[in-house]
PDB file of N, CA and C in Angstrom:
ATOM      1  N   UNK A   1     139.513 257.794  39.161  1.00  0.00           N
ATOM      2  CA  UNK A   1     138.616 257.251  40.149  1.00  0.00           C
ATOM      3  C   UNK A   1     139.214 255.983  40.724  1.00  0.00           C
ATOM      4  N   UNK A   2     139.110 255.965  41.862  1.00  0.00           N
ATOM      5  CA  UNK A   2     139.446 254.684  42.643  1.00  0.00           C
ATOM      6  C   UNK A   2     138.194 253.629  42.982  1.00  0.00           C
ATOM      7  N   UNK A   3     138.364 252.372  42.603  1.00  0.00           N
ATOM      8  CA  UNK A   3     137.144 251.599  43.603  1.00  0.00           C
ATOM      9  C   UNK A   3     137.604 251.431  44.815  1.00  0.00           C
ATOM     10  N   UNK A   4     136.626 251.024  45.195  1.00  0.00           N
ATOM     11  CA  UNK A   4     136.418 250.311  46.620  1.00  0.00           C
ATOM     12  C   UNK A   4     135.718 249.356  47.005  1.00  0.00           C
ATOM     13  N   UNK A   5     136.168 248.886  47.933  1.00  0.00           N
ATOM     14  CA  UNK A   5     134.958 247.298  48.422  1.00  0.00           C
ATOM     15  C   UNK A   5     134.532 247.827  49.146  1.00  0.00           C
ATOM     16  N   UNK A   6     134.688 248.906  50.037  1.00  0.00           N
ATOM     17  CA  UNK A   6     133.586 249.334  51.135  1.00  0.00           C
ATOM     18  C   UNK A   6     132.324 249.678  50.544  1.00  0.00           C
ATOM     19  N   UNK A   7     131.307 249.465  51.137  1.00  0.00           N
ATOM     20  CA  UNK A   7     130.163 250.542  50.416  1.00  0.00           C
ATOM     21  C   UNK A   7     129.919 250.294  48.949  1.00  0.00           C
ATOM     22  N   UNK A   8     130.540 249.466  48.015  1.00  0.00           N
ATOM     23  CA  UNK A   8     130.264 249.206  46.859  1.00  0.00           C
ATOM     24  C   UNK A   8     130.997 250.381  46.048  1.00  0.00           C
ATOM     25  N   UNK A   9     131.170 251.530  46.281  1.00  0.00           N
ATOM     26  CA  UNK A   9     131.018 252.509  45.529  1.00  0.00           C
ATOM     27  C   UNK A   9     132.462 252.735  45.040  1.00  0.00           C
ATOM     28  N   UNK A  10     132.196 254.076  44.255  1.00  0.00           N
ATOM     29  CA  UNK A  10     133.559 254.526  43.459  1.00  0.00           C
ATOM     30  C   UNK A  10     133.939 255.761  44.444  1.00  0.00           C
ATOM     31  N   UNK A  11     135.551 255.894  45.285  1.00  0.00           N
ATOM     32  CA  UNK A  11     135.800 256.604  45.670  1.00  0.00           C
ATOM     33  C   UNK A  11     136.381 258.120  44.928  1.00  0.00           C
ATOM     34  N   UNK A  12     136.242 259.284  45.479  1.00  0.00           N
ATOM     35  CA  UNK A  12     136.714 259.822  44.941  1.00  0.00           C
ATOM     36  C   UNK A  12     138.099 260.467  45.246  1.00  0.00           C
ATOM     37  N   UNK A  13     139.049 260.201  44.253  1.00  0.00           N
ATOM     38  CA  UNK A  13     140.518 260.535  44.425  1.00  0.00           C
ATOM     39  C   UNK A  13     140.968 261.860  44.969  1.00  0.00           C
ATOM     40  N   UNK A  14     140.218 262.870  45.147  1.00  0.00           N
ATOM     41  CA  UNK A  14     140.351 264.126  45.467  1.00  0.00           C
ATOM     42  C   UNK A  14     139.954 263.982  46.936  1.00  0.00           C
ATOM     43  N   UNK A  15     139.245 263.477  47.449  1.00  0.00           N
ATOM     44  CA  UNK A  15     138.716 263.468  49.150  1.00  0.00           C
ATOM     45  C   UNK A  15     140.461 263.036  49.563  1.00  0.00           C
ATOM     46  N   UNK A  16     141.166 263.045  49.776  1.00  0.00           N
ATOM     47  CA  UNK A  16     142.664 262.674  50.816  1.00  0.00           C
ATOM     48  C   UNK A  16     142.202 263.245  52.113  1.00  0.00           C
ATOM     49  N   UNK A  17     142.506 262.449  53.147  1.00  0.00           N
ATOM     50  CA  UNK A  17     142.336 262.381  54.623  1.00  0.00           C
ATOM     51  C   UNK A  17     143.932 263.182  54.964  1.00  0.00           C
ATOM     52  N   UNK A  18     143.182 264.943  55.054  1.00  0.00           N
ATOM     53  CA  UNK A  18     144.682 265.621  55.753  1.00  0.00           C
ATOM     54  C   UNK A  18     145.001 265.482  57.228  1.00  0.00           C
ATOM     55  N   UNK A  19     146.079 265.482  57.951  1.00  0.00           N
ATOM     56  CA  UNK A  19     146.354 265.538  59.510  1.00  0.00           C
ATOM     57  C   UNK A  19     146.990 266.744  59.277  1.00  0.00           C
ATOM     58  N   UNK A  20     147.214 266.420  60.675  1.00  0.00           N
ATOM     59  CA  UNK A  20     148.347 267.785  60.992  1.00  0.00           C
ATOM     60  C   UNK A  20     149.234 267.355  62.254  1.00  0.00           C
ATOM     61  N   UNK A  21     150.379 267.777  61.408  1.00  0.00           N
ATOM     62  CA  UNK A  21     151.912 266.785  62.203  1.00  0.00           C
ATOM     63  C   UNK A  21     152.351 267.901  62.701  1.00  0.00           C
ATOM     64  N   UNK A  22     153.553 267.372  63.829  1.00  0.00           N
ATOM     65  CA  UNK A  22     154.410 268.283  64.492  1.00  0.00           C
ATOM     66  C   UNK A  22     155.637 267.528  64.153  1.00  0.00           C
ATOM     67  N   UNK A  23     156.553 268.875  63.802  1.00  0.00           N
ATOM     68  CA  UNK A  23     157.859 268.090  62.928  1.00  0.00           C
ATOM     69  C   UNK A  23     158.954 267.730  63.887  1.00  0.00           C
ATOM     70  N   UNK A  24     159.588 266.533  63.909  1.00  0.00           N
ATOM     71  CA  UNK A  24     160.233 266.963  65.275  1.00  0.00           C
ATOM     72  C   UNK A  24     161.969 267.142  65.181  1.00  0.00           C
ATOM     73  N   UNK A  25     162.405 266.700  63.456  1.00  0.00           N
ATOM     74  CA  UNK A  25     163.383 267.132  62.844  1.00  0.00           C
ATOM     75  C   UNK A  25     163.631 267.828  61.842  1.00  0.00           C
ATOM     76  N   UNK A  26     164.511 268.520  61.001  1.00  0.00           N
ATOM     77  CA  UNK A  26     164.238 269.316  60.258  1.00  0.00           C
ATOM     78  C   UNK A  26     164.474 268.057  58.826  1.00  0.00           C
ATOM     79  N   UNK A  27     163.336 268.491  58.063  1.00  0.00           N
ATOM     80  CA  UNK A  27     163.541 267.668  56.958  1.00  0.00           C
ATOM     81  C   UNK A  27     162.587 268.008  55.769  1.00  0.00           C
ATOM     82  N   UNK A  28     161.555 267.533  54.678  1.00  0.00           N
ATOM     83  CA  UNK A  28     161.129 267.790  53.577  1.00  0.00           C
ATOM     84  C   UNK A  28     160.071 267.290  53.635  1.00  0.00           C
ATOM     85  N   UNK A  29     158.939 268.441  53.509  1.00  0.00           N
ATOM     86  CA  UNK A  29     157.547 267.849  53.484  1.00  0.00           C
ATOM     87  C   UNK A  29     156.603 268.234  52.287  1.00  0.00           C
ATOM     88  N   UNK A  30     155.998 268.089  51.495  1.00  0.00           N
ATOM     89  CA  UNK A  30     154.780 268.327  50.214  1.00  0.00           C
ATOM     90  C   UNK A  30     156.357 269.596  49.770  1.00  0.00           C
ATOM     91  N   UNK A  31     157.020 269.080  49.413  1.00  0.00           N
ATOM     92  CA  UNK A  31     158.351 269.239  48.742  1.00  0.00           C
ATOM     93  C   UNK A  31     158.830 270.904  49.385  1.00  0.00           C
ATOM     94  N   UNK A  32     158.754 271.083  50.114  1.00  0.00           N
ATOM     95  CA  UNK A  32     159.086 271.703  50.703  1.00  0.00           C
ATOM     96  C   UNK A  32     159.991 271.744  51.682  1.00  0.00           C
ATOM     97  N   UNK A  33     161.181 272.578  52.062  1.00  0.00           N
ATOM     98  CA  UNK A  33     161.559 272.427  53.722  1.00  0.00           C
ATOM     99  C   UNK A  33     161.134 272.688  55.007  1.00  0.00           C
ATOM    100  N   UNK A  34     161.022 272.014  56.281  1.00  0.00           N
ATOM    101  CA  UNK A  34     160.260 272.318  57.073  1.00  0.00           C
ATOM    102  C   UNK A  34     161.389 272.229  58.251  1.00  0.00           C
ATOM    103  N   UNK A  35     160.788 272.925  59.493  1.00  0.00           N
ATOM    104  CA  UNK A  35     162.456 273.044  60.428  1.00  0.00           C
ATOM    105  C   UNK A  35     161.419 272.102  61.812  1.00  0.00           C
ATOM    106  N   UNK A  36     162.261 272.538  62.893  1.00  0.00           N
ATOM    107  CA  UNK A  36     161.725 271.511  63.964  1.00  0.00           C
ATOM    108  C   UNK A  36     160.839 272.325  64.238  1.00  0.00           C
ATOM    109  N   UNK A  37     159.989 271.788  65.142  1.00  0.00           N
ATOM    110  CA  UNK A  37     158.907 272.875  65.771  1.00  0.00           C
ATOM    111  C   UNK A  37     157.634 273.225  64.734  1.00  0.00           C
ATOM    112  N   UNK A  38     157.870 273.081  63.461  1.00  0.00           N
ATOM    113  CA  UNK A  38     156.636 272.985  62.873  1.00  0.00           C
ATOM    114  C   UNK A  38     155.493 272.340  62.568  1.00  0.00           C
ATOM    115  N   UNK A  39     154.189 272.893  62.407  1.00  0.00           N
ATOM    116  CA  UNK A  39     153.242 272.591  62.217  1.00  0.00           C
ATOM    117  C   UNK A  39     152.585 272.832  60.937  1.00  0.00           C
ATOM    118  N   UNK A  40     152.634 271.151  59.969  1.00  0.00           N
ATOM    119  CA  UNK A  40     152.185 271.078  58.879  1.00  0.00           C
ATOM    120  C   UNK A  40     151.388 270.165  58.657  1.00  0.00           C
ATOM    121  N   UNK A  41     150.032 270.326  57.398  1.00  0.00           N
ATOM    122  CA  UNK A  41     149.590 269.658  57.224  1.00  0.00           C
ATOM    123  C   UNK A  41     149.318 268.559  56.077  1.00  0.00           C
ATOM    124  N   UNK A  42     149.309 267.289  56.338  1.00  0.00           N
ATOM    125  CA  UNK A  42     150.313 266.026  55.444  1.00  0.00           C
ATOM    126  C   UNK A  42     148.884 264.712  55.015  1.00  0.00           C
ATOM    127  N   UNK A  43     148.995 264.713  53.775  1.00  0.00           N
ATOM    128  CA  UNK A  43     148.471 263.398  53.526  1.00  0.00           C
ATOM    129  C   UNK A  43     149.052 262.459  54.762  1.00  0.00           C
ATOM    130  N   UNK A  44     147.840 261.329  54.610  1.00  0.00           N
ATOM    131  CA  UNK A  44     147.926 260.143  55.786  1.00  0.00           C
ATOM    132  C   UNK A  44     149.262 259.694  55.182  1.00  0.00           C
ATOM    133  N   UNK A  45     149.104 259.062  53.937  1.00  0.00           N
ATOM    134  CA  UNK A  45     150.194 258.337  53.553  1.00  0.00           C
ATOM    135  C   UNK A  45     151.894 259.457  53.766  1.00  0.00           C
ATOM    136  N   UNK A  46     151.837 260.273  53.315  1.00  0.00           N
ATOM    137  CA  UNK A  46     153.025 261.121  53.470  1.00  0.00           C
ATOM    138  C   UNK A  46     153.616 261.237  55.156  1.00  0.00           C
ATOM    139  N   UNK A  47     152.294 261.597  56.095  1.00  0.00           N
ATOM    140  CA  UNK A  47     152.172 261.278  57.169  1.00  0.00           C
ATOM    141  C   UNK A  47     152.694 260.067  58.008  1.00  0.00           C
ATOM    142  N   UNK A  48     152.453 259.371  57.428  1.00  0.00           N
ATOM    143  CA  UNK A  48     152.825 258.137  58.142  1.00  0.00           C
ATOM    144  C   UNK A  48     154.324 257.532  58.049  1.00  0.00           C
ATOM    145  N   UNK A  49     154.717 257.867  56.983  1.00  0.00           N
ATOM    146  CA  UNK A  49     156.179 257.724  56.749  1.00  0.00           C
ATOM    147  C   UNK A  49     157.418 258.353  57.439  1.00  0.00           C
ATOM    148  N   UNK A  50     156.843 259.999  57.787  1.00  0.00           N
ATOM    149  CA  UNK A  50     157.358 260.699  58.702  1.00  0.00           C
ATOM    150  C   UNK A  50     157.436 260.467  59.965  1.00  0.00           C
ATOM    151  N   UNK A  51     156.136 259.553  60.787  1.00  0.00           N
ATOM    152  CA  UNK A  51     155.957 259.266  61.676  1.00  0.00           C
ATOM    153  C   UNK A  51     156.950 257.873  62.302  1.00  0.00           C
ATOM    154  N   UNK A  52     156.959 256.950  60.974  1.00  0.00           N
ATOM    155  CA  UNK A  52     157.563 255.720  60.518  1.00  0.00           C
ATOM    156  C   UNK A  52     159.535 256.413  61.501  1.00  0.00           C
ATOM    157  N   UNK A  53     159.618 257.055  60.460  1.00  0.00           N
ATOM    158  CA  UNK A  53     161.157 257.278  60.276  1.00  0.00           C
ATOM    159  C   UNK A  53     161.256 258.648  61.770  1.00  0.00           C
ATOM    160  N   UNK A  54     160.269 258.552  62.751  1.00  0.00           N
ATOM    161  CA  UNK A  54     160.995 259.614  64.269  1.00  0.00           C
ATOM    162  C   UNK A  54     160.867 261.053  63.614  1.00  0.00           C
ATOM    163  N   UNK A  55     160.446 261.407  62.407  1.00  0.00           N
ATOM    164  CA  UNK A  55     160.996 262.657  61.692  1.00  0.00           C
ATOM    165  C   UNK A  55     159.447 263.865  62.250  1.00  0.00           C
ATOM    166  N   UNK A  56     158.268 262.772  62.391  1.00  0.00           N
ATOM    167  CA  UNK A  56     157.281 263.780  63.361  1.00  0.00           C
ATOM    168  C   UNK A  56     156.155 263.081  63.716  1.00  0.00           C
ATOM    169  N   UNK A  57     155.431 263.656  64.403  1.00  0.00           N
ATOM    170  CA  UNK A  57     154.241 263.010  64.837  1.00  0.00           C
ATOM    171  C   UNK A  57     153.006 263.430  64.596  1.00  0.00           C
ATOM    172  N   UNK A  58     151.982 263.421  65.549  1.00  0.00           N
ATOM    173  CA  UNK A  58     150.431 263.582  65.365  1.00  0.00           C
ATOM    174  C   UNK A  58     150.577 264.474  65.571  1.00  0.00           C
ATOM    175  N   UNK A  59     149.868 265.888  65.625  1.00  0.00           N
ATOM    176  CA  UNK A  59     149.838 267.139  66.118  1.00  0.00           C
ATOM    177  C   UNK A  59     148.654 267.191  66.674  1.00  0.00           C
ATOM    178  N   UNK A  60     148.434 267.097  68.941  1.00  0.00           N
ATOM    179  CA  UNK A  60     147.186 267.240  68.805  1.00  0.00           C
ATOM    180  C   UNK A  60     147.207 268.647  69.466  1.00  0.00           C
ATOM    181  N   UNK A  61     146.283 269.386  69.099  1.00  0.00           N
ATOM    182  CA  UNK A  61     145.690 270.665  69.613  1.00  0.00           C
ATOM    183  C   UNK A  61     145.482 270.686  71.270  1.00  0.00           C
ATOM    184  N   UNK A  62     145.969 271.584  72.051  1.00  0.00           N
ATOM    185  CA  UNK A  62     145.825 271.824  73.580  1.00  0.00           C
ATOM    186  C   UNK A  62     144.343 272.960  73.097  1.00  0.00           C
ATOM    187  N   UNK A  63     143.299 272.419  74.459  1.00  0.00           N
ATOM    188  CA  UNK A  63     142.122 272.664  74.396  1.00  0.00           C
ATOM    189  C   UNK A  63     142.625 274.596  75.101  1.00  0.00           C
ATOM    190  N   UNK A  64     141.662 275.289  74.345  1.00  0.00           N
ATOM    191  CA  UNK A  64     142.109 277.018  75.124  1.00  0.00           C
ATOM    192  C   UNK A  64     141.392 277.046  76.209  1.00  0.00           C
ATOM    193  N   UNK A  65     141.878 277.391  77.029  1.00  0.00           N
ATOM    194  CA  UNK A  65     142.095 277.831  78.514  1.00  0.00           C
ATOM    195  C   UNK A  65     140.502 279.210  78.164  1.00  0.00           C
ATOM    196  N   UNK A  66     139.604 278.516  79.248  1.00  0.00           N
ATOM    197  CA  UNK A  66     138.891 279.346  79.145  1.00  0.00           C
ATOM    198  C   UNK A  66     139.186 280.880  80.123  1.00  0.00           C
ATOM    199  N   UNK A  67     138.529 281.984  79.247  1.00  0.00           N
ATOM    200  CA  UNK A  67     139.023 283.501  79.911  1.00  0.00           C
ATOM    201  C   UNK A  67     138.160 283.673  80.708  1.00  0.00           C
ATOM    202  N   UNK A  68     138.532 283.723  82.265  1.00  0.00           N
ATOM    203  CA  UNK A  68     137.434 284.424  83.277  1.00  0.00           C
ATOM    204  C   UNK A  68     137.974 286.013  83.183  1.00  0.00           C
ATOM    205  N   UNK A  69     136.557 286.716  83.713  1.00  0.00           N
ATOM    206  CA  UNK A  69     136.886 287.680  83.770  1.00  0.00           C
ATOM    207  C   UNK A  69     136.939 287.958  85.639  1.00  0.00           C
ATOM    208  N   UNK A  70     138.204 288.551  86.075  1.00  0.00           N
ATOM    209  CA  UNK A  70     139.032 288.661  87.161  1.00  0.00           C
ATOM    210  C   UNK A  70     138.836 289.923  88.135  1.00  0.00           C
ATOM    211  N   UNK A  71     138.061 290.585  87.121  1.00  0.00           N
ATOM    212  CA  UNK A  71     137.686 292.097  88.233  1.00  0.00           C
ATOM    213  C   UNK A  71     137.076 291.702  89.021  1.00  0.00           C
ATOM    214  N   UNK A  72     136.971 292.634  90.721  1.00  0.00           N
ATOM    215  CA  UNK A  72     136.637 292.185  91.468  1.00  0.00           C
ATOM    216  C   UNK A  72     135.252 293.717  91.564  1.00  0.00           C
ATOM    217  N   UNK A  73     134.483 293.264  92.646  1.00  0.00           N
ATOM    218  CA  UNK A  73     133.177 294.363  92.648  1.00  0.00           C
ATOM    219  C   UNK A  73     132.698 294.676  91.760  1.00  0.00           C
ATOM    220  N   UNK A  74     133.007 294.189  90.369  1.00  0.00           N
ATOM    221  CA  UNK A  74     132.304 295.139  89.356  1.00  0.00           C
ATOM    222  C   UNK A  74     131.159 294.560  89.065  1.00  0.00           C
ATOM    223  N   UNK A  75     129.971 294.563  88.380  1.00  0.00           N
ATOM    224  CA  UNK A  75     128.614 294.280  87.912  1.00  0.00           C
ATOM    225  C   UNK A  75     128.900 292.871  87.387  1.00  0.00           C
ATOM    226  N   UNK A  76     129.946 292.829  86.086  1.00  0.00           N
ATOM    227  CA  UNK A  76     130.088 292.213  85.442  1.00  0.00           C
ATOM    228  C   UNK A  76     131.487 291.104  85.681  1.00  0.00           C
ATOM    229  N   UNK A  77     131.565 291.156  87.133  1.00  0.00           N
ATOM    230  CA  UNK A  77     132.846 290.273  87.262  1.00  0.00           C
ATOM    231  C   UNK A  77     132.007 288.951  87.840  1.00  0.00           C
ATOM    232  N   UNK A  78     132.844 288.015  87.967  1.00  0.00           N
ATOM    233  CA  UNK A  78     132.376 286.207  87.951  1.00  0.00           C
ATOM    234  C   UNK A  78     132.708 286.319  89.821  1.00  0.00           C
ATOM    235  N   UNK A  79     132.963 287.097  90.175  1.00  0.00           N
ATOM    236  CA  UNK A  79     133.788 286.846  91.737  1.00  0.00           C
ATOM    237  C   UNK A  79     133.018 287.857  92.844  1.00  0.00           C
ATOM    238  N   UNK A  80     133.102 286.858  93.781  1.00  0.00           N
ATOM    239  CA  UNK A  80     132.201 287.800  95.210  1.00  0.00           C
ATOM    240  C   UNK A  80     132.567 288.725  95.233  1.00  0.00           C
ATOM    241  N   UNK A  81     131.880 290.479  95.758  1.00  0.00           N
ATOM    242  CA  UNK A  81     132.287 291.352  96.082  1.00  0.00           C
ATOM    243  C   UNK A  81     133.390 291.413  97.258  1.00  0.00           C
ATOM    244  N   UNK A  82     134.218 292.467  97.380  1.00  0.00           N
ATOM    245  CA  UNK A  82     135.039 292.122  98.883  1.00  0.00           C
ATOM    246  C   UNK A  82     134.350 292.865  99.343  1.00  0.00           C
ATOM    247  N   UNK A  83     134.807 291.728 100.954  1.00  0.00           N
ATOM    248  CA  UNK A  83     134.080 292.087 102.146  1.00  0.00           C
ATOM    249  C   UNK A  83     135.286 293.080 102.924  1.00  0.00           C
ATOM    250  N   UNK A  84     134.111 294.199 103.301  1.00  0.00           N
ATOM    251  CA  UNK A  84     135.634 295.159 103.780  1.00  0.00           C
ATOM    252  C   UNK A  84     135.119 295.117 105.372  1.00  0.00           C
ATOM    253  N   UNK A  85     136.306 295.738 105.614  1.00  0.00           N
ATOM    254  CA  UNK A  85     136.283 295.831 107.407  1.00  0.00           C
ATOM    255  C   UNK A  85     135.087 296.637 108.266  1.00  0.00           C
ATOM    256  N   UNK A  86     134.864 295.612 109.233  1.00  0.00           N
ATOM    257  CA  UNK A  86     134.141 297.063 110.117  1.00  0.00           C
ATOM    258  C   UNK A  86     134.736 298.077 110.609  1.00  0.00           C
ATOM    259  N   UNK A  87     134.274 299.157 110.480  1.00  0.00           N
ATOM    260  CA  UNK A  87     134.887 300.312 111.931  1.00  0.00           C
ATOM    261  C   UNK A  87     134.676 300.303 113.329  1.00  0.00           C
ATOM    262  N   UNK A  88     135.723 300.617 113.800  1.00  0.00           N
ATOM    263  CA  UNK A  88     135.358 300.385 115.502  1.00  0.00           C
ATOM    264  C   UNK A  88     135.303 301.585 116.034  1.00  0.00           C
TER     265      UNK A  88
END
């Protein structure tokens, strides 16, 4: 158990604050090897050291692209019917 001055209370050693890094060299993470381009997730403290030494950063999530649906005339499409030609 850890204390703390916040809050008075006794923290508990098992709560660790995980992130999630993007690696941006190849190197060794929760003893493991990890290559560039990966996405792992790191104690703050382990975290921060990596970040320290250029070796990776924050990993933030790109929001998903919401799916319209693109048919055209149908009941269930998001888009005006087409307007077709008159006859002459």
């Amino acid at each position: 158990m850890v204390l703390t001055t916040e809050n008075g209370g006794v923290k508990n050693p098992t709560s660790i604050k995980m992130n999630k890094y993007l690696i941006l060299r190849d190197t060794i993470a929760n003893s493991k090897r990890v290559s560039v381009g990966d996405i792992v997730e790191l104690d703050a403290a382990q975290g921060f050291d990596l970040v320290a030494n250029k070796k990776a950063e924050l990993y933030k999530e790109k929001p998903k692209a919401k799916k319209a649906n693109r048919s055209v005339g149908l009941k269930k499409s998001e888009t005006k019917a087409v307007k077709k030609r008159a006859k002459k």
